[in-house]
PDB file of N, CA and C in Angstrom:
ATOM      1  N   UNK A   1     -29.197  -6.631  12.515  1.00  0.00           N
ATOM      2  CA  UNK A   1     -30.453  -6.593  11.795  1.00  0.00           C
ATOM      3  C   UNK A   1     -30.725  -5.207  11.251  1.00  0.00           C
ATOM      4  N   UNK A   2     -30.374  -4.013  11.919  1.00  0.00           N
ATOM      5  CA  UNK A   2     -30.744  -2.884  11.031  1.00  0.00           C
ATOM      6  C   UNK A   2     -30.014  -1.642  11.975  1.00  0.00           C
ATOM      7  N   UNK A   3     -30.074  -0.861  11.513  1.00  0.00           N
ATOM      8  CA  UNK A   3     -29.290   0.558  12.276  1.00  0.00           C
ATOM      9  C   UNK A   3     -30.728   1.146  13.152  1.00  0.00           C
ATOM     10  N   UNK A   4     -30.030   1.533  13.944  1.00  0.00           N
ATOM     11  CA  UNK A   4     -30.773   2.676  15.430  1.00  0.00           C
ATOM     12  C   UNK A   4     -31.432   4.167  14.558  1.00  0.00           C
ATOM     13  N   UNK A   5     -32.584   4.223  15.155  1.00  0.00           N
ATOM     14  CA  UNK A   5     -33.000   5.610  14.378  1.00  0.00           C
ATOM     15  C   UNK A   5     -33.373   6.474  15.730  1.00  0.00           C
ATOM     16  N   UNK A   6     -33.087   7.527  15.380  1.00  0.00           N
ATOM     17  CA  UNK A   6     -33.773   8.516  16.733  1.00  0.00           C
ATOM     18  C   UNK A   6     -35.269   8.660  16.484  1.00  0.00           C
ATOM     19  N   UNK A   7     -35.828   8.276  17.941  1.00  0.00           N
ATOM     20  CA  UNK A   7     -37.441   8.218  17.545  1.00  0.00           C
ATOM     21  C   UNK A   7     -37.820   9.944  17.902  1.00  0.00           C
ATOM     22  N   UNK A   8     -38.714  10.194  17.088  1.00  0.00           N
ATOM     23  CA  UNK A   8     -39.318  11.451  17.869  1.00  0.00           C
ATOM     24  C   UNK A   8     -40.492  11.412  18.662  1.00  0.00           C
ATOM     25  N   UNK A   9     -40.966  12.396  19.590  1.00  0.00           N
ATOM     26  CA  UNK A   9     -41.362  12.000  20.776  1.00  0.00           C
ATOM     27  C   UNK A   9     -42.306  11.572  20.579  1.00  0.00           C
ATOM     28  N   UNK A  10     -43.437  11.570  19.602  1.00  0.00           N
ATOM     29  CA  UNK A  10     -45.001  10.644  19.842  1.00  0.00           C
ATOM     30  C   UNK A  10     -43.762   9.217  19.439  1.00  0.00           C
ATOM     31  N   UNK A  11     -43.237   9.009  18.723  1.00  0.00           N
ATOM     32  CA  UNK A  11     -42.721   7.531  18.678  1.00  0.00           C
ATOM     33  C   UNK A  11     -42.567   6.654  20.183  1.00  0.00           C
ATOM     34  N   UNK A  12     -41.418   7.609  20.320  1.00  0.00           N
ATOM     35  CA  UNK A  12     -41.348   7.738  22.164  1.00  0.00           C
ATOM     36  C   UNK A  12     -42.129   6.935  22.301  1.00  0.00           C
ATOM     37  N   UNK A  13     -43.265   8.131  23.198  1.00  0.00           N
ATOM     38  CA  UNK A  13     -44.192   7.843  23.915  1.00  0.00           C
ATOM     39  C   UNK A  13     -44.803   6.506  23.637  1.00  0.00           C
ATOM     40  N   UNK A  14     -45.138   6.087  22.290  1.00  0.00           N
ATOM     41  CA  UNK A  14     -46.077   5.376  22.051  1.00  0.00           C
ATOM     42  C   UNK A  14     -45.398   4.376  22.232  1.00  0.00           C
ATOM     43  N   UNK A  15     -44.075   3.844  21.982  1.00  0.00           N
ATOM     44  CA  UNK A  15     -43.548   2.925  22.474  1.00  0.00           C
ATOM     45  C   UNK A  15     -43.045   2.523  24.232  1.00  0.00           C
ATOM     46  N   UNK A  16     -43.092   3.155  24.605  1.00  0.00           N
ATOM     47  CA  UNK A  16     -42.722   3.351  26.027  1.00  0.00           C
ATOM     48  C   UNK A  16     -43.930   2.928  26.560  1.00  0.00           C
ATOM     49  N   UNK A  17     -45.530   3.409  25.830  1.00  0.00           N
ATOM     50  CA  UNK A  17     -46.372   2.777  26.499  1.00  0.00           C
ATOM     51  C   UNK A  17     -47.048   1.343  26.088  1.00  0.00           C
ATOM     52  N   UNK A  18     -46.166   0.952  24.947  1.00  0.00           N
ATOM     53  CA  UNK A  18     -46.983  -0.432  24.723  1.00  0.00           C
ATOM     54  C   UNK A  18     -46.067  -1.390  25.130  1.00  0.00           C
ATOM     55  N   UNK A  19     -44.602  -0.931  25.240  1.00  0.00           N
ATOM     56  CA  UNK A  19     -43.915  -2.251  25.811  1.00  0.00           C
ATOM     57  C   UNK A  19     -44.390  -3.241  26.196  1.00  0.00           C
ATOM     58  N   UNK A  20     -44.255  -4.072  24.867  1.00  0.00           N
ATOM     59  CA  UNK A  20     -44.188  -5.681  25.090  1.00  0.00           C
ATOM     60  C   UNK A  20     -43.332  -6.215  24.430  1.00  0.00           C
ATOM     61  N   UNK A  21     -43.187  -7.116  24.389  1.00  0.00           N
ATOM     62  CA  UNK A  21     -41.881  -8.067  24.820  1.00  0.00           C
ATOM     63  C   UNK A  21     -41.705  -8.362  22.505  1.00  0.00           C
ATOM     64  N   UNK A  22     -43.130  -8.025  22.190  1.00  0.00           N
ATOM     65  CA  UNK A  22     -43.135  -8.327  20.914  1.00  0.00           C
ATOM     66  C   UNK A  22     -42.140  -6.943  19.956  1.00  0.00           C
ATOM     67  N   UNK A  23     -41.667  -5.902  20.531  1.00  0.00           N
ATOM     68  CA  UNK A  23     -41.166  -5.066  20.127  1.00  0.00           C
ATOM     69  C   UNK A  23     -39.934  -5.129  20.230  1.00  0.00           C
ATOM     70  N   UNK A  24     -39.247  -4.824  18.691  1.00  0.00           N
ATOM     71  CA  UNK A  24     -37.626  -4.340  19.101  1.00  0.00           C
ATOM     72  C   UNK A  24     -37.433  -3.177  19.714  1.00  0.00           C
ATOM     73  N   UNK A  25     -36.595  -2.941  20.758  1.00  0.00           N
ATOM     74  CA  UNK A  25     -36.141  -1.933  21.699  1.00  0.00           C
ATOM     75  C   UNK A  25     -35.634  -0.827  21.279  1.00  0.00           C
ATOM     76  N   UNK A  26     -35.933  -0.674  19.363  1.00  0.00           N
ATOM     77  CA  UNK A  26     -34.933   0.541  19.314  1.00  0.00           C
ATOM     78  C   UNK A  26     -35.930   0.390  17.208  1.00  0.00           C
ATOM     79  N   UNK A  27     -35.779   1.577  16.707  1.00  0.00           N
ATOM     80  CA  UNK A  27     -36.351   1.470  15.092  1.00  0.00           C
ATOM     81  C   UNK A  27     -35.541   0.590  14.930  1.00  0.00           C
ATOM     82  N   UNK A  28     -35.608  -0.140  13.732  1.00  0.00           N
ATOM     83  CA  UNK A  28     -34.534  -0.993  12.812  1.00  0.00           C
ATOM     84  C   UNK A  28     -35.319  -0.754  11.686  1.00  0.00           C
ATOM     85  N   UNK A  29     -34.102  -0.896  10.473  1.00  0.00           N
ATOM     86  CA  UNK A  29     -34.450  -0.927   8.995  1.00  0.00           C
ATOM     87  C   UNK A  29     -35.259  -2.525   8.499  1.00  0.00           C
ATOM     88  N   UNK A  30     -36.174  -2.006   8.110  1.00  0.00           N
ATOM     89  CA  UNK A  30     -37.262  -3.348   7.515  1.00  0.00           C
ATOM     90  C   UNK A  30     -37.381  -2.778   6.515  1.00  0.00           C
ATOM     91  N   UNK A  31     -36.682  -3.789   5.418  1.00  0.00           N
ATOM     92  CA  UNK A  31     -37.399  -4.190   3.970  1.00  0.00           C
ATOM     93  C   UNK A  31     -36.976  -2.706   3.426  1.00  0.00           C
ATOM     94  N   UNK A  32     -35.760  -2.426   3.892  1.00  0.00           N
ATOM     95  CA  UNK A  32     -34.919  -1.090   3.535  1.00  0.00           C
ATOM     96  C   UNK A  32     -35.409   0.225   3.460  1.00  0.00           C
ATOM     97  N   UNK A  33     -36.109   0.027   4.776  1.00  0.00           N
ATOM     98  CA  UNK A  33     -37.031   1.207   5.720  1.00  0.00           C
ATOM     99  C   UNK A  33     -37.012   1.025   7.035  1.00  0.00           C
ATOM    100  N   UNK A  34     -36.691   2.880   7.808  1.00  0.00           N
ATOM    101  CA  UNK A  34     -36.899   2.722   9.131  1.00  0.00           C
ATOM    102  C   UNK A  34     -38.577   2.354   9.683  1.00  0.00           C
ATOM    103  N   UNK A  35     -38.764   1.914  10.895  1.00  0.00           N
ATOM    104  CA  UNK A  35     -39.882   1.378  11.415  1.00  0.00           C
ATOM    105  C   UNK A  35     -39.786   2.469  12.835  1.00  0.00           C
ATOM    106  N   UNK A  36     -40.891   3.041  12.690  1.00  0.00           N
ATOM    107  CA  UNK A  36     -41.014   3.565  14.073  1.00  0.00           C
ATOM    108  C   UNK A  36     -40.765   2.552  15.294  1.00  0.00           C
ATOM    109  N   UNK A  37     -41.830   1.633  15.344  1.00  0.00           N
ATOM    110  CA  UNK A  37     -42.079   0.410  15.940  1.00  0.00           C
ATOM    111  C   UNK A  37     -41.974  -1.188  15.049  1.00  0.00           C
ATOM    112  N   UNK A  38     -41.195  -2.028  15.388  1.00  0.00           N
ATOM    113  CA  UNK A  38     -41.168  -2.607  14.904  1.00  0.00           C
ATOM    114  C   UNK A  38     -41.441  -4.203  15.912  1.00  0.00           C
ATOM    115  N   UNK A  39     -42.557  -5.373  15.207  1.00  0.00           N
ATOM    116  CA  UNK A  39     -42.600  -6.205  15.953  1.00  0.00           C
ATOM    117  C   UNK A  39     -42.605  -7.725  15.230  1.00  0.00           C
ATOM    118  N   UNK A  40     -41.093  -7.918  14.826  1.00  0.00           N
ATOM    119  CA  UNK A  40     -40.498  -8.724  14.061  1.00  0.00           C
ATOM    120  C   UNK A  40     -41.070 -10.032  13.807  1.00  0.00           C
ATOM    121  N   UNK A  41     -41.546 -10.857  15.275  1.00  0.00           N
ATOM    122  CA  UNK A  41     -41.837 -11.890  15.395  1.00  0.00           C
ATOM    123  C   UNK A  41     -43.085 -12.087  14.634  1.00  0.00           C
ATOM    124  N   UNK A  42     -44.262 -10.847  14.795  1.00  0.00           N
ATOM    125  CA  UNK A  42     -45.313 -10.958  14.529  1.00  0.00           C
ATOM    126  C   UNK A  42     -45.396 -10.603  12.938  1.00  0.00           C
ATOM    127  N   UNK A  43     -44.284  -9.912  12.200  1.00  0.00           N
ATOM    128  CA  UNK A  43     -44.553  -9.413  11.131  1.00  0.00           C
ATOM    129  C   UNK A  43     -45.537  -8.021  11.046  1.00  0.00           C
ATOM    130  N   UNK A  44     -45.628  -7.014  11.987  1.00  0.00           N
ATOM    131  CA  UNK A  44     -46.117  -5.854  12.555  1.00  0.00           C
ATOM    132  C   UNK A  44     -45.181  -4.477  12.068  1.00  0.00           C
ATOM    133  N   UNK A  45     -45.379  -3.913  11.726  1.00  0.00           N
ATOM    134  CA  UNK A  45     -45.080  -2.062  12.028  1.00  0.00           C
ATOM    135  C   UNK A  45     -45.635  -1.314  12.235  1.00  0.00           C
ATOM    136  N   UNK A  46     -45.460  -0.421  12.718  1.00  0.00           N
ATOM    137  CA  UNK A  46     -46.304   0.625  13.317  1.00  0.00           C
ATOM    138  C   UNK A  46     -46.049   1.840  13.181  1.00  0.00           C
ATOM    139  N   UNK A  47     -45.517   2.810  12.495  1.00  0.00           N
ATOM    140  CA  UNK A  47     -45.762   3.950  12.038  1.00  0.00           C
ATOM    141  C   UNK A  47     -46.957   5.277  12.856  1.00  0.00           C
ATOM    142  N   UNK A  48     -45.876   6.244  13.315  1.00  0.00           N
ATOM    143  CA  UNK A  48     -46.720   6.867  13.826  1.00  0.00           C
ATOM    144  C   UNK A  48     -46.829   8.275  12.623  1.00  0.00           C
ATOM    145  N   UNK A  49     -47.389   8.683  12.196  1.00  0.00           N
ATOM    146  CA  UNK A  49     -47.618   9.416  11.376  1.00  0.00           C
ATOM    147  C   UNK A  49     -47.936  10.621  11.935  1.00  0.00           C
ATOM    148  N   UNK A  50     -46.572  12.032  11.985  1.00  0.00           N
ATOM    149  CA  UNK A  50     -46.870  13.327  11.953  1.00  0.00           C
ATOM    150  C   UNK A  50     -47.219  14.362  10.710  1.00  0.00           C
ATOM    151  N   UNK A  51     -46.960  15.298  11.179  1.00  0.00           N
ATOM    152  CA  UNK A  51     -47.361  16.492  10.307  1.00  0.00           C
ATOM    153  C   UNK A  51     -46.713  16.328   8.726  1.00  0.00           C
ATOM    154  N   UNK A  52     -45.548  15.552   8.963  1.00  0.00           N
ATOM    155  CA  UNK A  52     -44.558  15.559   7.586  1.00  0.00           C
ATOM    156  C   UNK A  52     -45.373  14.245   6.476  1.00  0.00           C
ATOM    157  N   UNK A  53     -46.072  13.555   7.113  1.00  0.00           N
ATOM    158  CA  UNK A  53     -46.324  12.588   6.589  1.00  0.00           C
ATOM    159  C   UNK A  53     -47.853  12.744   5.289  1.00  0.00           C
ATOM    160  N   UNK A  54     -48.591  14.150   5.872  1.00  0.00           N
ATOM    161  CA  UNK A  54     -49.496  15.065   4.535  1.00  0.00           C
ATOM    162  C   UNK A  54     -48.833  14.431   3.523  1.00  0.00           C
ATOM    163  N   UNK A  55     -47.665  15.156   3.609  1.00  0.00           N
ATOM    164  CA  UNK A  55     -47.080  15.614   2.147  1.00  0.00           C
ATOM    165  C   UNK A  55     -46.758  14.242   1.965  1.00  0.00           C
ATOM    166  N   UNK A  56     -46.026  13.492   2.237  1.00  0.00           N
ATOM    167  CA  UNK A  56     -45.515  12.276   2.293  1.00  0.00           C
ATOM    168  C   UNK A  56     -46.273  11.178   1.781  1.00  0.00           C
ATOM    169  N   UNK A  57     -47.523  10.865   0.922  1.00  0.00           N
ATOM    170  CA  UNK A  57     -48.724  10.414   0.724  1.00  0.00           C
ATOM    171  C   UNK A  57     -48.238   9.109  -0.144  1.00  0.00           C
ATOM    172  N   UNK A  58     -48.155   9.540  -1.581  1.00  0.00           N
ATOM    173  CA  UNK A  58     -47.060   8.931  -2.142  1.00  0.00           C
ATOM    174  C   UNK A  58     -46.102   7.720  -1.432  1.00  0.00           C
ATOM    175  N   UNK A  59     -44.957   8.824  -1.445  1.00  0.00           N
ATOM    176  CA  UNK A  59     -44.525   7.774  -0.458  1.00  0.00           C
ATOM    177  C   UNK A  59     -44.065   6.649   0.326  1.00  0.00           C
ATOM    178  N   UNK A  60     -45.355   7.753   1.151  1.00  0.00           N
ATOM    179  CA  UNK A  60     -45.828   6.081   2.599  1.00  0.00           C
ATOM    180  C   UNK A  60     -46.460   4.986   1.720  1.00  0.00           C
ATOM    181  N   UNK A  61     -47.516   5.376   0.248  1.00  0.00           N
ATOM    182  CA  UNK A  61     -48.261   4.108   0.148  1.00  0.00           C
ATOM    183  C   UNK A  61     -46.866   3.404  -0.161  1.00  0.00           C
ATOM    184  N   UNK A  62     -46.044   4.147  -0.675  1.00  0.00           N
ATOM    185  CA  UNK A  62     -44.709   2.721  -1.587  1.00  0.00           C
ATOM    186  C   UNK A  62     -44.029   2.056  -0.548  1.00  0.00           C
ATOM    187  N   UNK A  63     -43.938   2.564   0.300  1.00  0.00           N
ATOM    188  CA  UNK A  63     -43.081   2.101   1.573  1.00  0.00           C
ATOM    189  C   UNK A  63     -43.930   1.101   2.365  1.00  0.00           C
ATOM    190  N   UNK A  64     -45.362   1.333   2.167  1.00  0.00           N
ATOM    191  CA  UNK A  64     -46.638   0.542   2.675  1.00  0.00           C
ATOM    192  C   UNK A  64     -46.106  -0.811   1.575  1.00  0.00           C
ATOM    193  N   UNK A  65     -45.960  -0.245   0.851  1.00  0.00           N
ATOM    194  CA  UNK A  65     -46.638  -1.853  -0.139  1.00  0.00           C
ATOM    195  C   UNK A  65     -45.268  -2.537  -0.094  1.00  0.00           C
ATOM    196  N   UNK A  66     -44.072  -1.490   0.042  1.00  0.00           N
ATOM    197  CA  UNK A  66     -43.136  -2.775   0.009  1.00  0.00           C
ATOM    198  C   UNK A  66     -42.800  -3.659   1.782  1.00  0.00           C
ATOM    199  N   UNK A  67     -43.418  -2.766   2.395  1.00  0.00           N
ATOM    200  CA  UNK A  67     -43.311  -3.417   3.485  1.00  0.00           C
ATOM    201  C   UNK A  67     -44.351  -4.924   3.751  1.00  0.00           C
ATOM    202  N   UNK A  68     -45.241  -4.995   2.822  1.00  0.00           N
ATOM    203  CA  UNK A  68     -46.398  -5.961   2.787  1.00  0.00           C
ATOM    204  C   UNK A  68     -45.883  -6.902   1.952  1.00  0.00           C
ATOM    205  N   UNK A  69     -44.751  -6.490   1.000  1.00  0.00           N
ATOM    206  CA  UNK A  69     -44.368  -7.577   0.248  1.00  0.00           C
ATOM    207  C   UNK A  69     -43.370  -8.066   1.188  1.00  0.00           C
ATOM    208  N   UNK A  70     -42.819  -7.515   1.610  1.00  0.00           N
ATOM    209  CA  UNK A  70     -41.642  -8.485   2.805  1.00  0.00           C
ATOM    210  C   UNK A  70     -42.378  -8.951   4.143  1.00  0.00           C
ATOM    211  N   UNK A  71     -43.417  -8.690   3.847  1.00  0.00           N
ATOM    212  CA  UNK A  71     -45.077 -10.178   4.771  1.00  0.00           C
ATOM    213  C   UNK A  71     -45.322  -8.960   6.297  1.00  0.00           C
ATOM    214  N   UNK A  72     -45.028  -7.773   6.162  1.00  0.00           N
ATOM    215  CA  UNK A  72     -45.283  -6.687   7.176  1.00  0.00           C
ATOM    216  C   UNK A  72     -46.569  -6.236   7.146  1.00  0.00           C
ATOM    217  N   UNK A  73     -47.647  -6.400   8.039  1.00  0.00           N
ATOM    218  CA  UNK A  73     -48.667  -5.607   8.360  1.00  0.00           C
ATOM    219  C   UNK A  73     -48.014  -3.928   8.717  1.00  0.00           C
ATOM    220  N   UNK A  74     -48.747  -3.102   8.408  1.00  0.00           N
ATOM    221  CA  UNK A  74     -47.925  -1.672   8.797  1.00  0.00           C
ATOM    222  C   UNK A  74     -49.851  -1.121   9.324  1.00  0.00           C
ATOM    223  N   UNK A  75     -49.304  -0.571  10.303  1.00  0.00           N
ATOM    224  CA  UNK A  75     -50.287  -0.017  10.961  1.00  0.00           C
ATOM    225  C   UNK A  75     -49.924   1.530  11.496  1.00  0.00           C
ATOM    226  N   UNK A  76     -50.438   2.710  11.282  1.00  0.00           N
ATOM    227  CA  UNK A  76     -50.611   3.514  10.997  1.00  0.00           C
ATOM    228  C   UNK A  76     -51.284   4.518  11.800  1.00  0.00           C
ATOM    229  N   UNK A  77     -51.024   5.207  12.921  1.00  0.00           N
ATOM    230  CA  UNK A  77     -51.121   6.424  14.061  1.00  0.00           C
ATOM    231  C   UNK A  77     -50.917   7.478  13.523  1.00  0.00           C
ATOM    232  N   UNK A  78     -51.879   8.308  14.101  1.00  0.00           N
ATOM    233  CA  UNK A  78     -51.694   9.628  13.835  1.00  0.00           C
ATOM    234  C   UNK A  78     -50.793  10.200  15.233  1.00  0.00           C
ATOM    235  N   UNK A  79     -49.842  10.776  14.840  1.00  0.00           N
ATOM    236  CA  UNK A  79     -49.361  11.368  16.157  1.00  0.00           C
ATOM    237  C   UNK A  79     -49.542  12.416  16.667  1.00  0.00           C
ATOM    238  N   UNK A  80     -51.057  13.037  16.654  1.00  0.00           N
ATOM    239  CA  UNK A  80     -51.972  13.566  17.157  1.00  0.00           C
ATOM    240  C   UNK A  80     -52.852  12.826  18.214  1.00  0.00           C
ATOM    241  N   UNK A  81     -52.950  11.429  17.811  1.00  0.00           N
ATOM    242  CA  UNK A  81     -53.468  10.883  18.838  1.00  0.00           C
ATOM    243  C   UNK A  81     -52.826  10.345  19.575  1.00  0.00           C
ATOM    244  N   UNK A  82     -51.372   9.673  19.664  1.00  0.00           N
ATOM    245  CA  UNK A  82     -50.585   9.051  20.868  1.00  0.00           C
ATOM    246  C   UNK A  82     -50.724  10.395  21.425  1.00  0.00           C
ATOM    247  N   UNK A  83     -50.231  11.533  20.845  1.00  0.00           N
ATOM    248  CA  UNK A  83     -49.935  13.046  22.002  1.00  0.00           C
ATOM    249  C   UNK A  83     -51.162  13.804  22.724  1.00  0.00           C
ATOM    250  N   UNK A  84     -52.511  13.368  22.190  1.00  0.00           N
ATOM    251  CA  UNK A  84     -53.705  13.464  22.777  1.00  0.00           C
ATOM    252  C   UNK A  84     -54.563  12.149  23.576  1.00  0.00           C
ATOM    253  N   UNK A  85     -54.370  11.144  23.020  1.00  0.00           N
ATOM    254  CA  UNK A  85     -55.291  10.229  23.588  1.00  0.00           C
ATOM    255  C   UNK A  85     -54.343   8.888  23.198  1.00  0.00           C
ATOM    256  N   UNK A  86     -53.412   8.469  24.052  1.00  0.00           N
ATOM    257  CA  UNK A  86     -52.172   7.340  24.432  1.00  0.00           C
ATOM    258  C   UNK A  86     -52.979   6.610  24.785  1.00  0.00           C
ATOM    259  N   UNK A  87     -53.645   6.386  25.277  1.00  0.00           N
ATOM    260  CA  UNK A  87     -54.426   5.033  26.202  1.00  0.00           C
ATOM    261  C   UNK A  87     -55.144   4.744  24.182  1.00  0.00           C
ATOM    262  N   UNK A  88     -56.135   5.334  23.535  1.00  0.00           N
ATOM    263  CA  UNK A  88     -56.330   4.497  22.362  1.00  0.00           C
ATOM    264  C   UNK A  88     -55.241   4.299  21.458  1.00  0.00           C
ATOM    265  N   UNK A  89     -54.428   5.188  21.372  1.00  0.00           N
ATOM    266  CA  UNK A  89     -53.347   4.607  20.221  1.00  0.00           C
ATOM    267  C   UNK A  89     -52.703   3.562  21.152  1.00  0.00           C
ATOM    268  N   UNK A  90     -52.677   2.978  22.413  1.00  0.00           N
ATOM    269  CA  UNK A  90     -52.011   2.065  22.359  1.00  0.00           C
ATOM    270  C   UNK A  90     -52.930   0.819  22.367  1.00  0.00           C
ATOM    271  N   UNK A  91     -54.163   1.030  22.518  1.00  0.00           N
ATOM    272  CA  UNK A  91     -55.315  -0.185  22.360  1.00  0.00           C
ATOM    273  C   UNK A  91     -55.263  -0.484  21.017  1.00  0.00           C
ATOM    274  N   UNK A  92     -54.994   0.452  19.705  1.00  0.00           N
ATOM    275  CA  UNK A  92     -55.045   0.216  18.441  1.00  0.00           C
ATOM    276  C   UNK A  92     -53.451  -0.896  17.912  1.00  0.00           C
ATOM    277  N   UNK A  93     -52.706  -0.781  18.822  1.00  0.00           N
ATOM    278  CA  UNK A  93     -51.569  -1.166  18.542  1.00  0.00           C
ATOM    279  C   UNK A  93     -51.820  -2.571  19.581  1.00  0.00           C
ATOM    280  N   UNK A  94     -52.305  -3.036  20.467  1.00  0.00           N
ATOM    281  CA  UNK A  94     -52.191  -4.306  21.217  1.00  0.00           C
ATOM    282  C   UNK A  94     -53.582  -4.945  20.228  1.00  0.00           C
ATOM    283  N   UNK A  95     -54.331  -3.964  19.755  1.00  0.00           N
ATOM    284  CA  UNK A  95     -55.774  -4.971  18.733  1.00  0.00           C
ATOM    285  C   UNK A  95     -54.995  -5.714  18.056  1.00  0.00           C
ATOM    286  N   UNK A  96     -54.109  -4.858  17.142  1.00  0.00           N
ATOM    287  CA  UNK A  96     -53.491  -4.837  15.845  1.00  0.00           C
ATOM    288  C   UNK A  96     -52.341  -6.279  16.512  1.00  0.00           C
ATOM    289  N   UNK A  97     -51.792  -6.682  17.449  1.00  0.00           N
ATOM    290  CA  UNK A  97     -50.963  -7.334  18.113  1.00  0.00           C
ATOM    291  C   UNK A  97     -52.034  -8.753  17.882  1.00  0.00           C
ATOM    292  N   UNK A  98     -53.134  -8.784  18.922  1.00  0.00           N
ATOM    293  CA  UNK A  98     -53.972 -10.062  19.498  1.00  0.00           C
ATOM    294  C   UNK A  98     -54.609 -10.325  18.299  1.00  0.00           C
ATOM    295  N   UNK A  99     -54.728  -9.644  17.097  1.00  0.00           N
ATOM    296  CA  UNK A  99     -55.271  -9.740  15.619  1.00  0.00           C
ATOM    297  C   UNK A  99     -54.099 -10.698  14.926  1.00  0.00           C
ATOM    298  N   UNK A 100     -53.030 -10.370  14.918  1.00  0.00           N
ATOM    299  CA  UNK A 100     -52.063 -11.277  14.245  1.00  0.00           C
ATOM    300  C   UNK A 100     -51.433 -12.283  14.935  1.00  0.00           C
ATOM    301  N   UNK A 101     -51.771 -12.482  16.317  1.00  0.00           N
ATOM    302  CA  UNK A 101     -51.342 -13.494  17.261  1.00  0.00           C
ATOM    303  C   UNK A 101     -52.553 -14.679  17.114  1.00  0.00           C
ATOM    304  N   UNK A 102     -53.888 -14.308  16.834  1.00  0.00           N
ATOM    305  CA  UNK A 102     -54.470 -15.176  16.745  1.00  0.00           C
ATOM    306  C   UNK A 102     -54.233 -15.855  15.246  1.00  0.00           C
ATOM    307  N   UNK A 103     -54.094 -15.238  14.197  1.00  0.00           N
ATOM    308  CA  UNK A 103     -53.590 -15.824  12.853  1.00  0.00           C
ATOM    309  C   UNK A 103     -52.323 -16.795  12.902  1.00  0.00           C
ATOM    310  N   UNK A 104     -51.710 -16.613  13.888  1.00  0.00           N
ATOM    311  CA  UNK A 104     -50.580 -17.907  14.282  1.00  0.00           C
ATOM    312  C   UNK A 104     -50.718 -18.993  14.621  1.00  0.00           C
ATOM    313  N   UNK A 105     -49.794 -20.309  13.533  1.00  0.00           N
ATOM    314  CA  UNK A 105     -50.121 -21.412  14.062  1.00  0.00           C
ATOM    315  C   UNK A 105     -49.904 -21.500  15.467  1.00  0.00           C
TER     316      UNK A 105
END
């Protein structure tokens, strides 16, 4: 399904603390983009957004929109906050989860 990316550490972290079962175990390429987090079943990404990502504005929206055309919600962390406050970036990421689980037949 897609090649291994090295996560950097808010990725890490933020994945390490939401482990659920809805996540692939490793980035993969979606819609011919890496995914920080990726949660296939649900049609989810999760993007943790550092310092590089300012500049990056542009972009993320194109990478946003083509990820929405291949039916991807992309959801969007600052990785200021997994590395300061992990307990809400991972409540924003299980909302963002029980939000598209209830939209399922």
């Amino acid at each position: 399904m897609g090649r291994p990316h090295p996560r950097r550490g808010s990725s890490r972290r933020c994945a390490a603390a939401v482990s659920t079962s809805y996540f692939a175990g490793r980035c993969l390429w979606s819609a011919g983009y890496i995914a920080d987090l990726l949660a296939p079943s649900l049609g989810l990404v999760v993007e943790i957004d550092g310092a590089s990502h300012r500049a990056r504005q542009k972009a993320d929206a194109r990478r946003e929109r083509a990820l929405a055309r291949a039916g991807y919600r992309v959801l969007r962390i600052d990785a200021e906050l997994v590395m300061g406050d992990l307990d809400e970036a991972v409540a924003r990421v299980r909302r963002a989860i029980e939000e598209l689980r209830s939209r399922s037949p």
